[in-house]
Every structure is written in C-alpha cells, then in structure tokens.
C-alpha atoms as a PDB file:
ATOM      1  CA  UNK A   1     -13.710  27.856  30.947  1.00  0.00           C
ATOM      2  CA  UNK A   2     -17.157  28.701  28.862  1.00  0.00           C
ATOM      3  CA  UNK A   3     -18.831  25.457  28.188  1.00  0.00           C
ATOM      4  CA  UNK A   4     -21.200  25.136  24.415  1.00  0.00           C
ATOM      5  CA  UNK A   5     -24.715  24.741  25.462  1.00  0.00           C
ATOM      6  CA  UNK A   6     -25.600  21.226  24.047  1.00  0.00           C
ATOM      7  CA  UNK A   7     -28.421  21.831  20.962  1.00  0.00           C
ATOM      8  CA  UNK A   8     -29.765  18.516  19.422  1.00  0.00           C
ATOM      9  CA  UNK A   9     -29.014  18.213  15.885  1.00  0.00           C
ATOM     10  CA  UNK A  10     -31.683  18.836  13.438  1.00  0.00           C
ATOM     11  CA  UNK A  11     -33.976  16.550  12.879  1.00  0.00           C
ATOM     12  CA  UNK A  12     -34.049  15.254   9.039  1.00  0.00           C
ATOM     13  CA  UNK A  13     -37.597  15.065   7.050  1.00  0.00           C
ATOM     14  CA  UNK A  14     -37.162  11.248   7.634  1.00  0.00           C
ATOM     15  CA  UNK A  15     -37.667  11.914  11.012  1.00  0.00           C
ATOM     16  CA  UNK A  16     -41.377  13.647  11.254  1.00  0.00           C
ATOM     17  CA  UNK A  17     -42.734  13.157  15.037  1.00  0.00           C
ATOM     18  CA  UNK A  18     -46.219  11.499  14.550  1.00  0.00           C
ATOM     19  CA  UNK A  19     -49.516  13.068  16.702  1.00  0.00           C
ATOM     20  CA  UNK A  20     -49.571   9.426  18.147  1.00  0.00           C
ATOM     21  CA  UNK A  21     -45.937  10.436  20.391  1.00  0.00           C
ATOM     22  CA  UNK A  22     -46.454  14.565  20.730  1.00  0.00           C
ATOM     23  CA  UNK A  23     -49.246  16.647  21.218  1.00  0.00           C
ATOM     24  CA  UNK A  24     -47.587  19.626  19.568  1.00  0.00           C
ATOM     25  CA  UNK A  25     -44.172  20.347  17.557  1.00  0.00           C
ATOM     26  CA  UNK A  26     -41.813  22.846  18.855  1.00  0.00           C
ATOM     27  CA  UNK A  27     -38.503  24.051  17.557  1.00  0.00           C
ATOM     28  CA  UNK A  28     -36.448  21.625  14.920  1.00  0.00           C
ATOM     29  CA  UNK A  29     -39.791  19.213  14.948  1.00  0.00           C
ATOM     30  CA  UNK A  30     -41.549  22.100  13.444  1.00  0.00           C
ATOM     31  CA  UNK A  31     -39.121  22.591  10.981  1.00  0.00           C
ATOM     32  CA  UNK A  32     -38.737  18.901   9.509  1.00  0.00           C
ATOM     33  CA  UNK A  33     -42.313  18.456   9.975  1.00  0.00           C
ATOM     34  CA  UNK A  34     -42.319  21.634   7.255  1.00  0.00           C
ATOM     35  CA  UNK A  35     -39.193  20.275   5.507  1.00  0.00           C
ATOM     36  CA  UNK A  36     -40.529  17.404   4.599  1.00  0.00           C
ATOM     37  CA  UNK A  37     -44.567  19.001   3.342  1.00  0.00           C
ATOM     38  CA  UNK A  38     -42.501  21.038   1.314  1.00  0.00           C
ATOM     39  CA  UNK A  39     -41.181  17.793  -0.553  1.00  0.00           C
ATOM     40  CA  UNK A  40     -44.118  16.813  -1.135  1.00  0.00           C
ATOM     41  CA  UNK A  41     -45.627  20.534  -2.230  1.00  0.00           C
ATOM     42  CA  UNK A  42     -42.788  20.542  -4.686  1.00  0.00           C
ATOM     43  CA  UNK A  43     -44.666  17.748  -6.650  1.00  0.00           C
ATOM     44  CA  UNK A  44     -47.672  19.832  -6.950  1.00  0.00           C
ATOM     45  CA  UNK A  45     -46.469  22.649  -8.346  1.00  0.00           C
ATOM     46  CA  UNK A  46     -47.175  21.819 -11.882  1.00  0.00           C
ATOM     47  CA  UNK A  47     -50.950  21.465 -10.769  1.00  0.00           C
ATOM     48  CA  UNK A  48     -50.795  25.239  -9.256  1.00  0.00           C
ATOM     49  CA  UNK A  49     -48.972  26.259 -12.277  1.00  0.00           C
ATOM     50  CA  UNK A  50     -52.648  24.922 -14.457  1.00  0.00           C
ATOM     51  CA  UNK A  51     -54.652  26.665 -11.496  1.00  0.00           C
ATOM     52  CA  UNK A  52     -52.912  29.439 -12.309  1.00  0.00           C
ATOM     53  CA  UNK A  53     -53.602  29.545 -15.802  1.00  0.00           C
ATOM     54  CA  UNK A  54     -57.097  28.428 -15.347  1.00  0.00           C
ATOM     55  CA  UNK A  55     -58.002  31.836 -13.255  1.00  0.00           C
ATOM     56  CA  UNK A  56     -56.240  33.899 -15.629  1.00  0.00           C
ATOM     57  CA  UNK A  57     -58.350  32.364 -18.830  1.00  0.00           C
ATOM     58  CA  UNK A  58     -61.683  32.699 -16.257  1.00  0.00           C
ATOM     59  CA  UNK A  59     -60.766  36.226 -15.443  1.00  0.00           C
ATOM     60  CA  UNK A  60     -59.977  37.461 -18.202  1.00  0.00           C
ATOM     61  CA  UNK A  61     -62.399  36.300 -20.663  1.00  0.00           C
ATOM     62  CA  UNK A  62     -65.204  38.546 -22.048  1.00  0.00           C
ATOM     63  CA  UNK A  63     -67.738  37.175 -18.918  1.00  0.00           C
ATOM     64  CA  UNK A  64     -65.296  38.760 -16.563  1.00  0.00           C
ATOM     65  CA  UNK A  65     -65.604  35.531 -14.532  1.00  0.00           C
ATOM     66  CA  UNK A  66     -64.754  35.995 -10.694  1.00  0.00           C
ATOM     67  CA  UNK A  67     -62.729  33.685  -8.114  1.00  0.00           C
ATOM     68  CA  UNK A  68     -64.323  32.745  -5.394  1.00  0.00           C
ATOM     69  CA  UNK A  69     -62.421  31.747  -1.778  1.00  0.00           C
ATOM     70  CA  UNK A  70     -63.472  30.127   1.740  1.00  0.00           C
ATOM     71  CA  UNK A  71     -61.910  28.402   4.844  1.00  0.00           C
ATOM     72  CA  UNK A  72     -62.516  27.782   8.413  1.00  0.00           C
ATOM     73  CA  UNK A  73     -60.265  29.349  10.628  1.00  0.00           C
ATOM     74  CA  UNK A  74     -56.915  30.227   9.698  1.00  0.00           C
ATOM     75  CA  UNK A  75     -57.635  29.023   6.608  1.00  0.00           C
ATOM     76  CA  UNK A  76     -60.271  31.884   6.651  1.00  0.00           C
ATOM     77  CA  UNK A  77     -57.335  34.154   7.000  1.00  0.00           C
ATOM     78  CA  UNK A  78     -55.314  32.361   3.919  1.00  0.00           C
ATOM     79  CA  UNK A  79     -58.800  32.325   1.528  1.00  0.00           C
ATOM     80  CA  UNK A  80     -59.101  36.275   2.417  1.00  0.00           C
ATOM     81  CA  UNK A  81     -55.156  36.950   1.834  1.00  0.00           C
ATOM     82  CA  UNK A  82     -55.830  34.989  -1.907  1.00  0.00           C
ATOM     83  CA  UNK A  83     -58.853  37.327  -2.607  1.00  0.00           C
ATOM     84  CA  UNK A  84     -56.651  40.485  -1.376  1.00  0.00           C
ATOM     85  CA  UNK A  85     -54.036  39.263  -4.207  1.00  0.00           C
ATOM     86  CA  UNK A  86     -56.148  39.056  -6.893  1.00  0.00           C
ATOM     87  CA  UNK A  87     -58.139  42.762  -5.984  1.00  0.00           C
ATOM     88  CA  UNK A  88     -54.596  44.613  -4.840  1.00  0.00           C
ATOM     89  CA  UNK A  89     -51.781  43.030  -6.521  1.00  0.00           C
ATOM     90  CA  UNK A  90     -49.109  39.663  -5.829  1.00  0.00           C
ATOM     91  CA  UNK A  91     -45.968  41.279  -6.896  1.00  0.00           C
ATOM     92  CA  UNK A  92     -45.975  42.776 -10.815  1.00  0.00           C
ATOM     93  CA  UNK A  93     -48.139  45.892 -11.196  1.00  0.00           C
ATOM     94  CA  UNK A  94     -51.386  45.137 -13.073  1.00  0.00           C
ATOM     95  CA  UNK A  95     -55.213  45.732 -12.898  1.00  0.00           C
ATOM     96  CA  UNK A  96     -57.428  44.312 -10.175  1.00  0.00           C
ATOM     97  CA  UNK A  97     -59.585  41.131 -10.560  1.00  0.00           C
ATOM     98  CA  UNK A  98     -62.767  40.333  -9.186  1.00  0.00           C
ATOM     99  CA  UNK A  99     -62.423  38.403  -6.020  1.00  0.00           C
ATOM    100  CA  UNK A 100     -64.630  37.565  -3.349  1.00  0.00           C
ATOM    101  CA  UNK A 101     -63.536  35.713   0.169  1.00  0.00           C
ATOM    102  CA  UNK A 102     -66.971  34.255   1.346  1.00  0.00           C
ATOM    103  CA  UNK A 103     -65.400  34.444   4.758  1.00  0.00           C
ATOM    104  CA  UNK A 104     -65.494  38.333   5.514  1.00  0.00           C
ATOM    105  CA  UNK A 105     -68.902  39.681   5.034  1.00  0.00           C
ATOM    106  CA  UNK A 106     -69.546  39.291   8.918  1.00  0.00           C
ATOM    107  CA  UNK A 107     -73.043  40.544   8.407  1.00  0.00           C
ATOM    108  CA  UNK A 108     -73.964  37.533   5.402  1.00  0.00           C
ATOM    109  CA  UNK A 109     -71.905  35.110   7.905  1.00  0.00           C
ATOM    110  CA  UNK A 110     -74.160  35.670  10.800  1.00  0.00           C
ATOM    111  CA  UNK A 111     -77.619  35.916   9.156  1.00  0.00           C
ATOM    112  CA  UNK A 112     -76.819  32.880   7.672  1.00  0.00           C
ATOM    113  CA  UNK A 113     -75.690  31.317  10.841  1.00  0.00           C
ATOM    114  CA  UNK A 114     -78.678  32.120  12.614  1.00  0.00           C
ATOM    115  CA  UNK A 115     -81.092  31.551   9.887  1.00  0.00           C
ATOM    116  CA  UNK A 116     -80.116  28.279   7.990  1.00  0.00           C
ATOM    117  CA  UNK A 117     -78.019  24.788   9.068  1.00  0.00           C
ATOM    118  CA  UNK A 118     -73.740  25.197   9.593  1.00  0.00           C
ATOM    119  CA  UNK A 119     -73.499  23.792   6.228  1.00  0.00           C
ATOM    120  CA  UNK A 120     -75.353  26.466   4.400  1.00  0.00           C
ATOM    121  CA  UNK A 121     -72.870  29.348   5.983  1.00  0.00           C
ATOM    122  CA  UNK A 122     -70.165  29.022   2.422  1.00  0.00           C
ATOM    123  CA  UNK A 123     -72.824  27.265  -0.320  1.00  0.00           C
ATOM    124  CA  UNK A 124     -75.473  30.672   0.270  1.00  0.00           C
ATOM    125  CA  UNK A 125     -72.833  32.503  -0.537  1.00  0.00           C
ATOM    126  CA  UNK A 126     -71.540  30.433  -3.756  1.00  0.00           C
ATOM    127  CA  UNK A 127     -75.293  30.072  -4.860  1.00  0.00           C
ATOM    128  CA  UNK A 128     -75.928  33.972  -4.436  1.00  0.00           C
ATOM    129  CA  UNK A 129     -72.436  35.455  -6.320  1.00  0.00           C
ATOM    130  CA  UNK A 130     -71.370  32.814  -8.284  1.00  0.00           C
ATOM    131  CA  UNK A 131     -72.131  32.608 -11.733  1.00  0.00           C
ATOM    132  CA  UNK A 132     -71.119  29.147 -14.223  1.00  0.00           C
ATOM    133  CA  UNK A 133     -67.776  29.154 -15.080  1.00  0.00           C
ATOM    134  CA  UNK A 134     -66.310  30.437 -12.002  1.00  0.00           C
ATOM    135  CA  UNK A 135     -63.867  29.472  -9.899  1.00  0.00           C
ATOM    136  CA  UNK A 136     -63.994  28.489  -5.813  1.00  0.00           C
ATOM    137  CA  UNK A 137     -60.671  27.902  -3.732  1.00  0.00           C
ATOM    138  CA  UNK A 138     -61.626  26.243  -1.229  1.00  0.00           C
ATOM    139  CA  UNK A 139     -58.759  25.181   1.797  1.00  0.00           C
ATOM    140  CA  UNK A 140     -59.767  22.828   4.895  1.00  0.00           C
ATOM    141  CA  UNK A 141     -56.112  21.210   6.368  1.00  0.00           C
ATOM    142  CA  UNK A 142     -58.249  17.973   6.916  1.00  0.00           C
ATOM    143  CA  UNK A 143     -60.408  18.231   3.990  1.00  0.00           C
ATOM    144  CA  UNK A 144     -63.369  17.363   6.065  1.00  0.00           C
ATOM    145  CA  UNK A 145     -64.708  20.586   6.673  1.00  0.00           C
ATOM    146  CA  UNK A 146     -68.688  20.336   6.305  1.00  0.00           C
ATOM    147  CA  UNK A 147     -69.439  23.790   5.299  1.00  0.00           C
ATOM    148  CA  UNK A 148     -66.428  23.403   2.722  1.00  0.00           C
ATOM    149  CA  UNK A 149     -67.865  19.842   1.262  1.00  0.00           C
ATOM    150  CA  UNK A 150     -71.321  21.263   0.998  1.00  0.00           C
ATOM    151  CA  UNK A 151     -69.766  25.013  -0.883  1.00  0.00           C
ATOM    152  CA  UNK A 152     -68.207  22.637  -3.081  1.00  0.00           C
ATOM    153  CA  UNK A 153     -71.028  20.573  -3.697  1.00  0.00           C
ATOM    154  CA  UNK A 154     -73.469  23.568  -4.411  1.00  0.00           C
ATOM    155  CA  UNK A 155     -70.381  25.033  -6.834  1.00  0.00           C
ATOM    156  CA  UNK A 156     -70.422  22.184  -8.953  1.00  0.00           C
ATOM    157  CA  UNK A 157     -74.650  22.214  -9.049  1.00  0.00           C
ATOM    158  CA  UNK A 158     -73.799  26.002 -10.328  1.00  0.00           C
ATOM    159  CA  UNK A 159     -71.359  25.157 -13.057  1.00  0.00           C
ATOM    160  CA  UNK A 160     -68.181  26.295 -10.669  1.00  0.00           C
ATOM    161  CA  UNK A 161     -65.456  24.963 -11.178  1.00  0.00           C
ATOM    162  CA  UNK A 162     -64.097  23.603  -7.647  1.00  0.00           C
ATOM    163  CA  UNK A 163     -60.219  23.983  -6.267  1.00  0.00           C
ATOM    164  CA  UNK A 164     -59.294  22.414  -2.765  1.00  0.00           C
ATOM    165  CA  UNK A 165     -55.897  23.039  -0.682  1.00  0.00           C
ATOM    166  CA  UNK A 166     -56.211  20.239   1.732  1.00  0.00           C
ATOM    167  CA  UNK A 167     -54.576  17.663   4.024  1.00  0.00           C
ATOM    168  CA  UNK A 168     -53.569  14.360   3.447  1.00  0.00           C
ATOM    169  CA  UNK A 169     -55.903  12.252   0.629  1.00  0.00           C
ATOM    170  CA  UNK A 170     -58.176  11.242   0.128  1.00  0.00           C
ATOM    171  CA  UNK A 171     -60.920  12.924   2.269  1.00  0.00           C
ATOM    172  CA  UNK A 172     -64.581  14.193   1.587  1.00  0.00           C
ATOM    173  CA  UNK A 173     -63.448  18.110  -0.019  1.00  0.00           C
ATOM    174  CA  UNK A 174     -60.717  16.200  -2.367  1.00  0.00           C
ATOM    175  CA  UNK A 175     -63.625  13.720  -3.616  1.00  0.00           C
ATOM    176  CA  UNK A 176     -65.866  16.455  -4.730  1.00  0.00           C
ATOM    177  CA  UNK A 177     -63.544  18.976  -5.843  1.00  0.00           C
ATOM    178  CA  UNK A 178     -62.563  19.143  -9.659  1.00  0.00           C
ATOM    179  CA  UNK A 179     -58.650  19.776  -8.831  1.00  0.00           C
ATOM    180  CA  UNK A 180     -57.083  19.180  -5.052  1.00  0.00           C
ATOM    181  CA  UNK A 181     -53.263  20.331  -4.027  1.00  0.00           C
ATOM    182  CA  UNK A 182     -53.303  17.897  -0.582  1.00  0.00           C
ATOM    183  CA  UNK A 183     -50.483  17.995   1.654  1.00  0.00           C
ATOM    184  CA  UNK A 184     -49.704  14.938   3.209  1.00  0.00           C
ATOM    185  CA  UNK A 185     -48.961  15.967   6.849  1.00  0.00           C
ATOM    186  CA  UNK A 186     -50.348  15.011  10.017  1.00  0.00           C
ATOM    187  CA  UNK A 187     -49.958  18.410  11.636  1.00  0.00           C
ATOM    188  CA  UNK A 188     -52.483  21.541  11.095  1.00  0.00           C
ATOM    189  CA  UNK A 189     -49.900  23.770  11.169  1.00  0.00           C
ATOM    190  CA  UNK A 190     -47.533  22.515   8.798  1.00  0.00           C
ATOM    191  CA  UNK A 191     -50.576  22.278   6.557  1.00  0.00           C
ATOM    192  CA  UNK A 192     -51.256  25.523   6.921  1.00  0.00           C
ATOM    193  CA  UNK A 193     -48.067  26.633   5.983  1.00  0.00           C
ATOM    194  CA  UNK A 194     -47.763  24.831   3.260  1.00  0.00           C
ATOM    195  CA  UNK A 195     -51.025  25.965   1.898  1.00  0.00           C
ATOM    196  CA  UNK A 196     -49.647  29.502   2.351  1.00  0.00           C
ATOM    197  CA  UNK A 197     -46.844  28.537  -0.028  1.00  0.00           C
ATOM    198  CA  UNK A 198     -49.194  27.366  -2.692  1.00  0.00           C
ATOM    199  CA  UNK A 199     -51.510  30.564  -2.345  1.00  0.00           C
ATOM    200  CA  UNK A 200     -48.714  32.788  -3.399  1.00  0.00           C
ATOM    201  CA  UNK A 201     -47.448  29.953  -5.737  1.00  0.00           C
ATOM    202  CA  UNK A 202     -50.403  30.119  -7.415  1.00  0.00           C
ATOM    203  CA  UNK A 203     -50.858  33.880  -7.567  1.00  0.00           C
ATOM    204  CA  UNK A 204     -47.140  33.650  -8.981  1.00  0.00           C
ATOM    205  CA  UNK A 205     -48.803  31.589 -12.037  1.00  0.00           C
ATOM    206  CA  UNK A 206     -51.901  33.920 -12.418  1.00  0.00           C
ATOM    207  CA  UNK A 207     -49.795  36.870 -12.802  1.00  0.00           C
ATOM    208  CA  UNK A 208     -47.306  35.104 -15.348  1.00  0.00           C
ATOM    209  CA  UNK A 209     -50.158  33.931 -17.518  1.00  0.00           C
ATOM    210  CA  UNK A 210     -51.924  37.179 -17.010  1.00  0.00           C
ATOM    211  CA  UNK A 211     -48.610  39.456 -17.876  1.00  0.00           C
ATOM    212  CA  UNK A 212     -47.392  37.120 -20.929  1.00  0.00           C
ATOM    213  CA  UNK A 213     -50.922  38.000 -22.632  1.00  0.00           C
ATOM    214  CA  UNK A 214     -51.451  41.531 -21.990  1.00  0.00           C
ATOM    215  CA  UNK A 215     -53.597  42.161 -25.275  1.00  0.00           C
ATOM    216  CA  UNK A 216     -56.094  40.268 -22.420  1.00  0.00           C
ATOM    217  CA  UNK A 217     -55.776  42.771 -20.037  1.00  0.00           C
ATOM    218  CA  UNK A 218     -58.065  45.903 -19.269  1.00  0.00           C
ATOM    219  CA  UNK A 219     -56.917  48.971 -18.762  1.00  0.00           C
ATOM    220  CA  UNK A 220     -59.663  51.389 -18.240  1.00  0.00           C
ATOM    221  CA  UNK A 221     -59.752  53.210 -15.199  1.00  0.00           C
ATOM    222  CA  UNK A 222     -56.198  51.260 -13.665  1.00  0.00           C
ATOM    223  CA  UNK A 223     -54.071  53.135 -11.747  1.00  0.00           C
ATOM    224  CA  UNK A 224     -50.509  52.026 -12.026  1.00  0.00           C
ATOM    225  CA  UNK A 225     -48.185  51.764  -8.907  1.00  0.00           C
ATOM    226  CA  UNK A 226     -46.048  55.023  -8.106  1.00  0.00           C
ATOM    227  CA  UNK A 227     -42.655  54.162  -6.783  1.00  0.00           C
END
C-alpha cells in the first residue's frame, strides 16, 4: 500500500515567520512572506501609476529629460534591468529613452571608490549627468543605504526629482525622497521581489502614458521591431 508523503499546508499571509524565530525562509514561508508584500504592493499601485506618468511627461518633453537609476546589490541588478526598459523596450514597440543605471560604469564606480568617501560612489554620478528636472529611482530594501541617502540628497540640491523603492517606513531614503513605494516586509528577499514587481509595474505605466500620446513621441531614426 503507497502511503501520501505528509506536506504542511500552506501557510496564509497572516502567518509571516518573523527574523526574530528563522534565519531564512524556505518553501511555503517564502511564499506567504511574498503573499502577503504583494497585499500591501497592491496599495501602491496608484503611486507607480503617477511615477509612471511623471517619466513619460520628463522624457518626453522638449529638454529630453533622462531617468536616472541606482542600488546596492541586487538592487544594482533591478536599477540596471529599469534602465534596460526604458533604452530597449518593456513590452509595446516604441522608441528608446534616455536612461542611465549609475551602477554599471565599472570604470566611474572604481575611480570614485578609490578617490572620494563610500557615499560619494551614486551622488558623483547624479551631480555629473543629471540635469534639473530629472528623475532618480533609487531602491535600497532597508532604505538605509548611505550611498543611496546621500544620491538622493545631492538629486534634490540639483533640481532631481527623487523616487525610492524601499523597505518598511519610515527610514532615512523615504525621508529625503520626493515619492517612496516601501514594502513593509521584514525579509530582503521578499523586498526584492516585490520591488521587481513595481519596476515592471511602473514601466507598464510609462509605456501607457507614452503610447496614449504618441503626437509626443519621436520618431527619427527608430527602428521598429520585426516579428
């Protein structure tokens, strides 16, 4: 006679192991631990639906304005995967946009490093591309990244207009930033993840307010997608 292998039932979003009992979350953990972010993501998507609008009116006026995107980390990995959006394409074929991840010019990262404090390594970079009326992503899962506070600080010295993808609020990135989507999760991961959401959440918006307006749009020199 076969016998079921026992498997615990899900655990509901009521139900979130805290980092004070478990060191990591494995399995159906993960899952309600991302379950229940997602709850709380859903009542920020009205806010990513204005970001989304903003960057279309900033990149698409007649100052060309640019975005401009940093993390630590994997959040590195997310800001660069934002800026990749905006220069390639989210889903709808349509023409590039300037956008800069301040986290992949390995030769600025390193003469900074070695040259200036931590902090400088993401404000240089703001200070030496952008221009007023910009726009910065930022994304730090605690929101207390230092290099990340001090970008945002130097953005809003330069007329930049400051976005943050965080972790739970308040912390020191939400109180300088002009807008903040903060996930309230203890766990990095599930942060992550949910910030991952919101990037292509937002890019959703960008392209809707982009397409809807396409009197807006150039179209010199744009190659359109062959199928």
């Amino acid at each position: 006679m076969s016998v079921t292998p026992f498997r615990p039932a899900p655990l509901t979003d009521r139900e979130v192991v805290s980092p004070d009992t478990c060191t990591h979350l494995t399995g159906h953990e993960h899952v309600a631990s991302l379950t229940s972010a997602l709850g709380d993501l859903t009542a920020q998507v009205d806010t990513l639906n204005r970001w989304g609008q903003l960057l279309a009116d900033v990149l698409c006026s007649s100052a060309r304005g640019r975005l401009l995107a940093a993390g630590n980390g994997g959040s590195a990995a997310q800001a660069q995967h934002l800026t990749a959006e905006l220069v390639g394409r989210y889903r709808a074929d349509r023409p590039p946009f300037s956008a800069i991840c301040l986290t992949a010019e390995t030769s600025s990262l390193t003469a900074i490093a070695n040259d200036y404090p931590a902090d400088e390594l993401f404000a240089r970079q703001v200070e030496a591309h952008g221009r007023a009326g910009d726009v910065l992503v930022l994304l730090s899962t605690s929101g207390r990244s230092p290099n990340a506070v001090a970008a945002a600080r130097r953005a809003k010295e330069c007329g930049i207009t400051v976005l943050a993808m965080t972790g739970p609020a308040p912390n020191p990135l939400a109180a300088v930033a002009d807008d903040t989507v903060a996930i309230d999760s203890p766990w990095t991961a599930t942060v992550q993840e949910c910030h991952l959401v919101a990037l292509h959440l937002l890019c959703a918006a960008f392209d809707a307010a982009v397409l809807t307006e396409p009197s807006r749009i150039p179209t010199s020199n744009h190659v359109e997608v062959v199928r």
